[in-house]
Protein backbone atom coordinates (compact mmCIF):
# COMPACT_ATOMS: atom_id res chain seq x y z
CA UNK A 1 0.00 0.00 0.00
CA UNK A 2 2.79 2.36 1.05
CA UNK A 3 4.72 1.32 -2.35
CA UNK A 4 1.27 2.35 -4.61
CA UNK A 5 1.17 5.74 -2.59
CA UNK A 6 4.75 6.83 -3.12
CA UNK A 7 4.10 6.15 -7.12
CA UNK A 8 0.87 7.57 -6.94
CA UNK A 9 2.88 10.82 -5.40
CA UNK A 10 5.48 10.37 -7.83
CA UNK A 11 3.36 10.22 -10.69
CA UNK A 12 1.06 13.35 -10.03
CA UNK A 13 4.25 15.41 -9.33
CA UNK A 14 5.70 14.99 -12.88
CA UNK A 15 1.90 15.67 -14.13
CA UNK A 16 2.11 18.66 -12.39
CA UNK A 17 5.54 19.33 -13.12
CA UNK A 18 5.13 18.90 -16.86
CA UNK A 19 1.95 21.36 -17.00
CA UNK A 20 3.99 23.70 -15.24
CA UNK A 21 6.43 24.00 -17.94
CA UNK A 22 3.83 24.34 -20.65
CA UNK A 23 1.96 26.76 -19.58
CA UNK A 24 3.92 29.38 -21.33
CA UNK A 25 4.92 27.38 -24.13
CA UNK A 26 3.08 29.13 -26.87
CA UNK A 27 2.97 33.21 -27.54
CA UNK A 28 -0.26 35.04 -29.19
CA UNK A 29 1.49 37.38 -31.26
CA UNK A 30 -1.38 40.33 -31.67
CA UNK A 31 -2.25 41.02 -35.68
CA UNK A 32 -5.16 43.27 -35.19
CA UNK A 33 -5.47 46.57 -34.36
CA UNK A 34 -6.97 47.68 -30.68
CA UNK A 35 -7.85 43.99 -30.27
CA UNK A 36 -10.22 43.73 -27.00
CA UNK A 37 -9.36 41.80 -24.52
CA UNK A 38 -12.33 40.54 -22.25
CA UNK A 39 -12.35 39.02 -18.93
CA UNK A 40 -14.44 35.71 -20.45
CA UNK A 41 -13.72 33.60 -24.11
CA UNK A 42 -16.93 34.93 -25.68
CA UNK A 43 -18.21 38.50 -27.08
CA UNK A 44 -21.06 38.50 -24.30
CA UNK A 45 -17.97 39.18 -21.89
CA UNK A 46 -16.60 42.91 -20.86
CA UNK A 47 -13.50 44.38 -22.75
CA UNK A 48 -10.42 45.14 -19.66
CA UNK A 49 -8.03 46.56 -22.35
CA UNK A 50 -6.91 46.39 -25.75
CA UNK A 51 -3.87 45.19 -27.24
CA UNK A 52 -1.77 45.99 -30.56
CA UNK A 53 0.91 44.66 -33.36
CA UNK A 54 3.51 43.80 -33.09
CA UNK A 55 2.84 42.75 -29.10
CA UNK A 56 2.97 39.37 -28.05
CA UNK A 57 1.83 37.28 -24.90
CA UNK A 58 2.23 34.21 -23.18
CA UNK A 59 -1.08 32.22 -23.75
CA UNK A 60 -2.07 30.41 -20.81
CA UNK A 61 -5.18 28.51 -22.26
CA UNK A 62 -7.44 28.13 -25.28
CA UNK A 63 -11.03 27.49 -25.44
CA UNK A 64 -12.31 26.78 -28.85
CA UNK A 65 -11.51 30.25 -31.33
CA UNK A 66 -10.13 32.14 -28.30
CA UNK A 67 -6.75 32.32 -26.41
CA UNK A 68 -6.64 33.66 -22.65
CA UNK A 69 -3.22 35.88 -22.76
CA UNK A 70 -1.05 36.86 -19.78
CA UNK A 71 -0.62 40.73 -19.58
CA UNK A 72 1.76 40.95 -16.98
CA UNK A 73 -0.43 42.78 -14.30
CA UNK A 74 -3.95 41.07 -15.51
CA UNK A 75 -5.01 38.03 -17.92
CA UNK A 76 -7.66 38.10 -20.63
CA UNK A 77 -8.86 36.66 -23.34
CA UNK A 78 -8.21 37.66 -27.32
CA UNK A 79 -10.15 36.30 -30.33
CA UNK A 80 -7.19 34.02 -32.49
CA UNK A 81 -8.82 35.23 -35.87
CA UNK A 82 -7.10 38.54 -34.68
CA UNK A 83 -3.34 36.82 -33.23
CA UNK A 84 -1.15 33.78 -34.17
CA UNK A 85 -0.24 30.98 -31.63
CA UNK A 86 3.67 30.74 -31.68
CA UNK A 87 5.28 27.89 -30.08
CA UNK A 88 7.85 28.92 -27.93
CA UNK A 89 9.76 26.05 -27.47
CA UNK A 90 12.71 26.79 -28.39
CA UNK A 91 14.80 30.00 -28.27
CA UNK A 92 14.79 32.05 -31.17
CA UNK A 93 17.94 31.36 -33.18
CA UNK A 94 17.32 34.58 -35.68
CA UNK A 95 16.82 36.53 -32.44
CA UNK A 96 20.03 35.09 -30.72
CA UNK A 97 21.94 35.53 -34.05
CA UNK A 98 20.96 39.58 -34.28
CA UNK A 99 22.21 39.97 -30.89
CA UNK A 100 25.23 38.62 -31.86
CA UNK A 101 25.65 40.77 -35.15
CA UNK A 102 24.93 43.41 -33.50
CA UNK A 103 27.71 43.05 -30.49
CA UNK A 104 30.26 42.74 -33.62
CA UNK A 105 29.02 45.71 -35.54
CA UNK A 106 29.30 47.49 -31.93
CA UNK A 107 32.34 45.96 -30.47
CA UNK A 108 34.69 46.59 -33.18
CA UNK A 109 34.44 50.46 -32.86
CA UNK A 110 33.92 51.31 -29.17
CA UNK A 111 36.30 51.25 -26.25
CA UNK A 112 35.92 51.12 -22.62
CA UNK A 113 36.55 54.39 -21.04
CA UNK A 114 37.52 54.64 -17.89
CA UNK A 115 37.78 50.69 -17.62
CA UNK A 116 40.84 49.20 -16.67
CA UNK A 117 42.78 48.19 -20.13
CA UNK A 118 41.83 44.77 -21.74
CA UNK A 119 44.13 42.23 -23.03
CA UNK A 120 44.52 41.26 -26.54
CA UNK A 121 42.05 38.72 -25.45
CA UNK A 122 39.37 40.32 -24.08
CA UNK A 123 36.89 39.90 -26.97
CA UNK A 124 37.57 36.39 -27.60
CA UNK A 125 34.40 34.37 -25.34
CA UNK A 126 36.74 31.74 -24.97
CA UNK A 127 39.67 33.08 -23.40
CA UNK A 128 38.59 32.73 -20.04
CA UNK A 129 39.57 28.95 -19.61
CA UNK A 130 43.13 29.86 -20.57
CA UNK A 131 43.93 33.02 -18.89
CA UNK A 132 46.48 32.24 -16.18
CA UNK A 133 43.98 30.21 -14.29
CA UNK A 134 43.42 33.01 -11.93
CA UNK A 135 40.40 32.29 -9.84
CA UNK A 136 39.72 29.79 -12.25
CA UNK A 137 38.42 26.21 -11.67
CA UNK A 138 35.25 23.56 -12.06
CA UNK A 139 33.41 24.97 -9.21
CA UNK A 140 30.73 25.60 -12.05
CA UNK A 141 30.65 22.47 -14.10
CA UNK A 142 26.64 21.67 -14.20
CA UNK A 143 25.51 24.35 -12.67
CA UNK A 144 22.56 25.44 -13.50
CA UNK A 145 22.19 29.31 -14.15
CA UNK A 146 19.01 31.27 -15.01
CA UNK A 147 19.68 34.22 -16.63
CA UNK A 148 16.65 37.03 -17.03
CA UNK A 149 17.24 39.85 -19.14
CA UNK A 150 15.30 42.78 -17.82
CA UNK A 151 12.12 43.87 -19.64
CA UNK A 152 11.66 43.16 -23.09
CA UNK A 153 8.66 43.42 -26.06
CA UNK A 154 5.98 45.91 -25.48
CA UNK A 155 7.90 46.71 -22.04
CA UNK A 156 11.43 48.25 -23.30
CA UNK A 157 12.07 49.26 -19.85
CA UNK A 158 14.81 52.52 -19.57
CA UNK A 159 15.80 54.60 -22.33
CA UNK A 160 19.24 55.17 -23.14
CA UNK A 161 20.91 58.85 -23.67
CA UNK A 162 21.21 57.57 -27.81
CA UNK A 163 17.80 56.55 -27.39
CA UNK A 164 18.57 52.50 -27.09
CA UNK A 165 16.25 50.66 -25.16
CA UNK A 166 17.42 48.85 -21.99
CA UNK A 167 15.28 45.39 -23.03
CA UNK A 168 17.89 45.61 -26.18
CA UNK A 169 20.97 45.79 -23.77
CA UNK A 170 19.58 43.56 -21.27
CA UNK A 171 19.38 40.50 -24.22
CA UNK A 172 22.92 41.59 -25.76
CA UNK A 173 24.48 41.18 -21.87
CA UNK A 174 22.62 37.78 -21.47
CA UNK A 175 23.70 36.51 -24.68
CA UNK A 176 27.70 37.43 -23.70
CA UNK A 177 27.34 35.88 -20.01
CA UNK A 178 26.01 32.98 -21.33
CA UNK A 179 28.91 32.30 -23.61
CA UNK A 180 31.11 32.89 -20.68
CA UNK A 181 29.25 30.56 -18.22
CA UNK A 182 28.65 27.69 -20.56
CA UNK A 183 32.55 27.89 -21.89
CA UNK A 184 33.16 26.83 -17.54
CA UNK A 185 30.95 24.10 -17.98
CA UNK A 186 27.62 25.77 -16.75
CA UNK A 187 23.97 24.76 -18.16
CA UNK A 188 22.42 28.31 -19.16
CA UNK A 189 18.63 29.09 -19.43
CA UNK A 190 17.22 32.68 -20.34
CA UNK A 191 14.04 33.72 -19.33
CA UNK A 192 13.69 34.98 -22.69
CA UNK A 193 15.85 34.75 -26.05
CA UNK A 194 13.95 37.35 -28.05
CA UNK A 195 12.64 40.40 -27.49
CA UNK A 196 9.04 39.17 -26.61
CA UNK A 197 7.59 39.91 -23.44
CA UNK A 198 7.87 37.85 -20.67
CA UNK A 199 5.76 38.77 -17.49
CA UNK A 200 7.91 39.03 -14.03
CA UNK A 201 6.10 35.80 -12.59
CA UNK A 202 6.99 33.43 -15.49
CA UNK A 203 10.40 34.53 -15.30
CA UNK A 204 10.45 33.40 -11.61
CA UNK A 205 8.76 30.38 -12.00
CA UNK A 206 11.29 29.04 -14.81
CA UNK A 207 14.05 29.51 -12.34
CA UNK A 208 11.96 28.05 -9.36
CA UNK A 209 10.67 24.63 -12.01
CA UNK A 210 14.43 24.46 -12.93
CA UNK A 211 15.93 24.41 -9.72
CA UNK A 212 18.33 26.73 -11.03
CA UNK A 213 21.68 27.26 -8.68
CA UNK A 214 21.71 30.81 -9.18
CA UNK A 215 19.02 33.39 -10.75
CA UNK A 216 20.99 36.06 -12.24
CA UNK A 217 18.24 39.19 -13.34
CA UNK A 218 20.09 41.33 -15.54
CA UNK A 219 19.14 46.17 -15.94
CA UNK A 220 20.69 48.96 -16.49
CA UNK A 221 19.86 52.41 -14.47
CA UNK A 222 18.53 55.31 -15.99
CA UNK A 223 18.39 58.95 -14.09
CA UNK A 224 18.08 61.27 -17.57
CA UNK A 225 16.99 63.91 -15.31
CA UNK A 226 21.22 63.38 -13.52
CA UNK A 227 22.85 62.23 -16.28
CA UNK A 228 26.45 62.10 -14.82
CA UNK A 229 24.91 59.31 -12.33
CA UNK A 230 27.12 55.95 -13.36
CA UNK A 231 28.13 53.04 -12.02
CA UNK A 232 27.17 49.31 -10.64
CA UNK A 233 24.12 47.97 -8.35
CA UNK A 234 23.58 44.96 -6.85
CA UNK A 235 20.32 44.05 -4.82
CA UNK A 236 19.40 41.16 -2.88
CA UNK A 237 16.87 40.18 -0.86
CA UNK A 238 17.55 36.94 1.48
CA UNK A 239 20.05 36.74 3.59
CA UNK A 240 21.00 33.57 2.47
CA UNK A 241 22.26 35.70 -0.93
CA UNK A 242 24.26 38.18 0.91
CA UNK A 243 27.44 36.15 -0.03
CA UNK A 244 26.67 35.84 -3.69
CA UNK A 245 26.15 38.95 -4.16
CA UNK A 246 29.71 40.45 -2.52
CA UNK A 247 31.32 37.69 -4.58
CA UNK A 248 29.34 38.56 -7.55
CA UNK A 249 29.75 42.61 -7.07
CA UNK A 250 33.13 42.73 -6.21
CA UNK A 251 34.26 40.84 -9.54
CA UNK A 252 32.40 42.69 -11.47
CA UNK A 253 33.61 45.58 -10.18
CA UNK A 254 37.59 44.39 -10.19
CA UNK A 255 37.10 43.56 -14.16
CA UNK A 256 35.41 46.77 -15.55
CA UNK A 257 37.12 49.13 -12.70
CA UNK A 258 33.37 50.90 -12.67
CA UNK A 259 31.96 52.92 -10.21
CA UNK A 260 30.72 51.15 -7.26
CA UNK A 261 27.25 51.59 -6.00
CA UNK A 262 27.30 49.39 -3.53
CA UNK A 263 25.25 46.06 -2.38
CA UNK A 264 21.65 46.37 -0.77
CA UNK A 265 19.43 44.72 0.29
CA UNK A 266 15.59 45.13 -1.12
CA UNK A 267 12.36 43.82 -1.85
CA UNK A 268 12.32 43.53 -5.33
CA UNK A 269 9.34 41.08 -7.47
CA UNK A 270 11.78 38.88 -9.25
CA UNK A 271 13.67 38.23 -5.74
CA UNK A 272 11.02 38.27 -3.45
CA UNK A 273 9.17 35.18 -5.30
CA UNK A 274 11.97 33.61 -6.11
CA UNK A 275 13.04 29.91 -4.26
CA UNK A 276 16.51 30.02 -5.55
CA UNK A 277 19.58 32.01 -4.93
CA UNK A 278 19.00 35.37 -6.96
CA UNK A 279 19.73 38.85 -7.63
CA UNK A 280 18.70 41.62 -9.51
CA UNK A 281 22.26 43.59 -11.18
CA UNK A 282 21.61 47.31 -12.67
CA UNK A 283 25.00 47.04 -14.48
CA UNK A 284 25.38 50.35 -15.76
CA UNK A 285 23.55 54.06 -16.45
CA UNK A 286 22.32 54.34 -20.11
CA UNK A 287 21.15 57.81 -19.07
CA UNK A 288 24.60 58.45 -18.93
CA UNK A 289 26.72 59.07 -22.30
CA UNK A 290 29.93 57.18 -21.73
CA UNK A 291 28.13 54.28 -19.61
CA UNK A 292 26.02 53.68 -22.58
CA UNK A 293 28.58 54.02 -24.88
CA UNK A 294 30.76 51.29 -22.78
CA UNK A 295 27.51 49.01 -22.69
CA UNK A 296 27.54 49.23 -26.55
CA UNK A 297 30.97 47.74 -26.75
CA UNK A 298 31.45 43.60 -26.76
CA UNK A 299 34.89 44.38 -25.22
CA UNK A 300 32.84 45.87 -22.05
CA UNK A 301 30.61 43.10 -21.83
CA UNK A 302 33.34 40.87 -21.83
CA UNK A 303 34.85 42.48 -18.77
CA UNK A 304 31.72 42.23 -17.12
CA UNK A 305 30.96 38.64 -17.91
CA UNK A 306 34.64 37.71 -16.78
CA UNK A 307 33.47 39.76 -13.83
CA UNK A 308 30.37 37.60 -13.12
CA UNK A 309 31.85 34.03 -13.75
CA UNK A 310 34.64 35.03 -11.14
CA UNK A 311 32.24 35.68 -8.45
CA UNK A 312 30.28 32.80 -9.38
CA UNK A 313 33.21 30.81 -9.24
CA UNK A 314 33.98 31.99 -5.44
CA UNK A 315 30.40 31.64 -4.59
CA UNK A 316 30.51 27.62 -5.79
CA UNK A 317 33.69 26.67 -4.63
């Protein structure tokens, strides 16, 4: 009886797991103009908002011709004559292979100023597992690291001094990191590997359903209104984080030679919901010229990524 139980328990918690991960596993993409949403899948049901192209939404069920669609602070339901269901699988290969076109086209022509001076190496991704073996070991050889880059789709979070959008910068510093981390032997997930929109929760929950090792949520700062404001953040919430986050601050910090902002502690939705060890990293003002200009390079984003594996690496050894 005891034996029929435990698979019984078994069995519904890989049911349960498995819905989990599906339930944003397709995107609406919107295709008609001022589309209502309504609280209900019918036309007898009240219109909460409306939505636009090019937009796009996790779809969290269908019923017959309609798709209910997660808006971030509500959920409603769309008509599908009016959007197209995109599986979302897998991550975007186009997307990924802008980013990285765009981190050449950048790299080649900006420097780091006020950055302590890179090797000849510093925009090769793969240097790290040969340089000197400083701070260097297998501490993170199947880890498992969730990286979120800030904002994204309708929600392009800060605007830069150049006009860039932060969602833009936050997917470009993801992309880098990840080369870094998975180079040391780390198994990388993004919360997003487009620009879609991705609401705060199911960013959470893929780091909570993966049992990630270490949530890394990646911003930049923007004060437009003090635009000689610049340097690093990093928040965290538990105390049980207050460790990563010194290891994690200070190498960024010793790599790009920014200006330091400090660690604090705060309640922030992506921590405060979040089971595993995580925090939230403003790495940068866009609002400020040369900041942005640095965020624009690869070479920077190098320096920061080497900055982030080595405090990593601390934190897992």
């Amino acid at each position: 009886m005891k034996r029929k139980i435990f698979f019984l328990t078994i069995i519904s918690f890989i049911f349960i797991f498995s819905i989990s991960l599906l339930i944003y596993a397709k995107d609406a993409k919107i295709e008609g103009e001022n589309l209502n949403v309504r609280n209900g899948p019918g036309t007898e049901y009240d219109v909460i908002t409306k939505v636009n192209p090019p937009e796009q939404y996790p779809v969290l069920e269908e019923s017959g011709e309609w798709a209910k669609i997660d808006l971030g602070d509500k959920q409603g339901w769309i008509h599908q004559d009016y959007s197209s269901i995109i599986e979302d699988t897998e991550p975007s290969q186009e997307s990924e292979k802008e980013v990285e076109d765009d981190l050449a086209e950048s790299g080649s022509d900006n420097e780091i100023s006020d950055n302590k001076e890179q090797g000849d190496n510093s925009t090769d991704p793969n240097t790290d597992a040969i340089e000197n073996n400083k701070g260097i070991d297998n501490s993170l050889v199947g880890k498992k690291i969730a990286l979120d880059p800030g904002h994204g789709g309708r929600d392009v979070g800060a605007i830069g001094d150049s006009g860039g959008f932060e969602s833009n910068y936050t997917l470009k510093t993801a992309q880098v990191l990840r080369e870094k981390l998975e180079a040391h032997g780390a198994d990388v997930f993004l919360t997003r590997s487009n620009k879609q929109y991705v609401p705060l929760t199911s960013r959470t929950t893929h780091a909570n359903l993966l049992q990630a090792d270490v949530f890394l949520s990646i911003h930049y700062n923007s004060t437009p209104e003090l635009p000689e404001v610049r340097g690093i953040d990093t928040y965290y919430l538990s105390e049980r984080d207050h460790q990563l986050a010194e290891y994690v601050h200070g190498g960024i910090i010793n790599e790009t030679d920014m200006n330091d902002r400090g660690i604090e502690q705060r309640d922030l939705h992506v921590l405060r919901v979040n089971h595993r060890p995580s925090l939230l990293l403003e790495l940068g003002f866009i609002s400020n010229e040369t900041e942005e200009r640095n965020i624009q390079s690869r070479a920077y984003l190098e320096a920061m990524s080497r900055g982030i594996l080595m405090g990593l690496e601390q934190y897992f050894r």
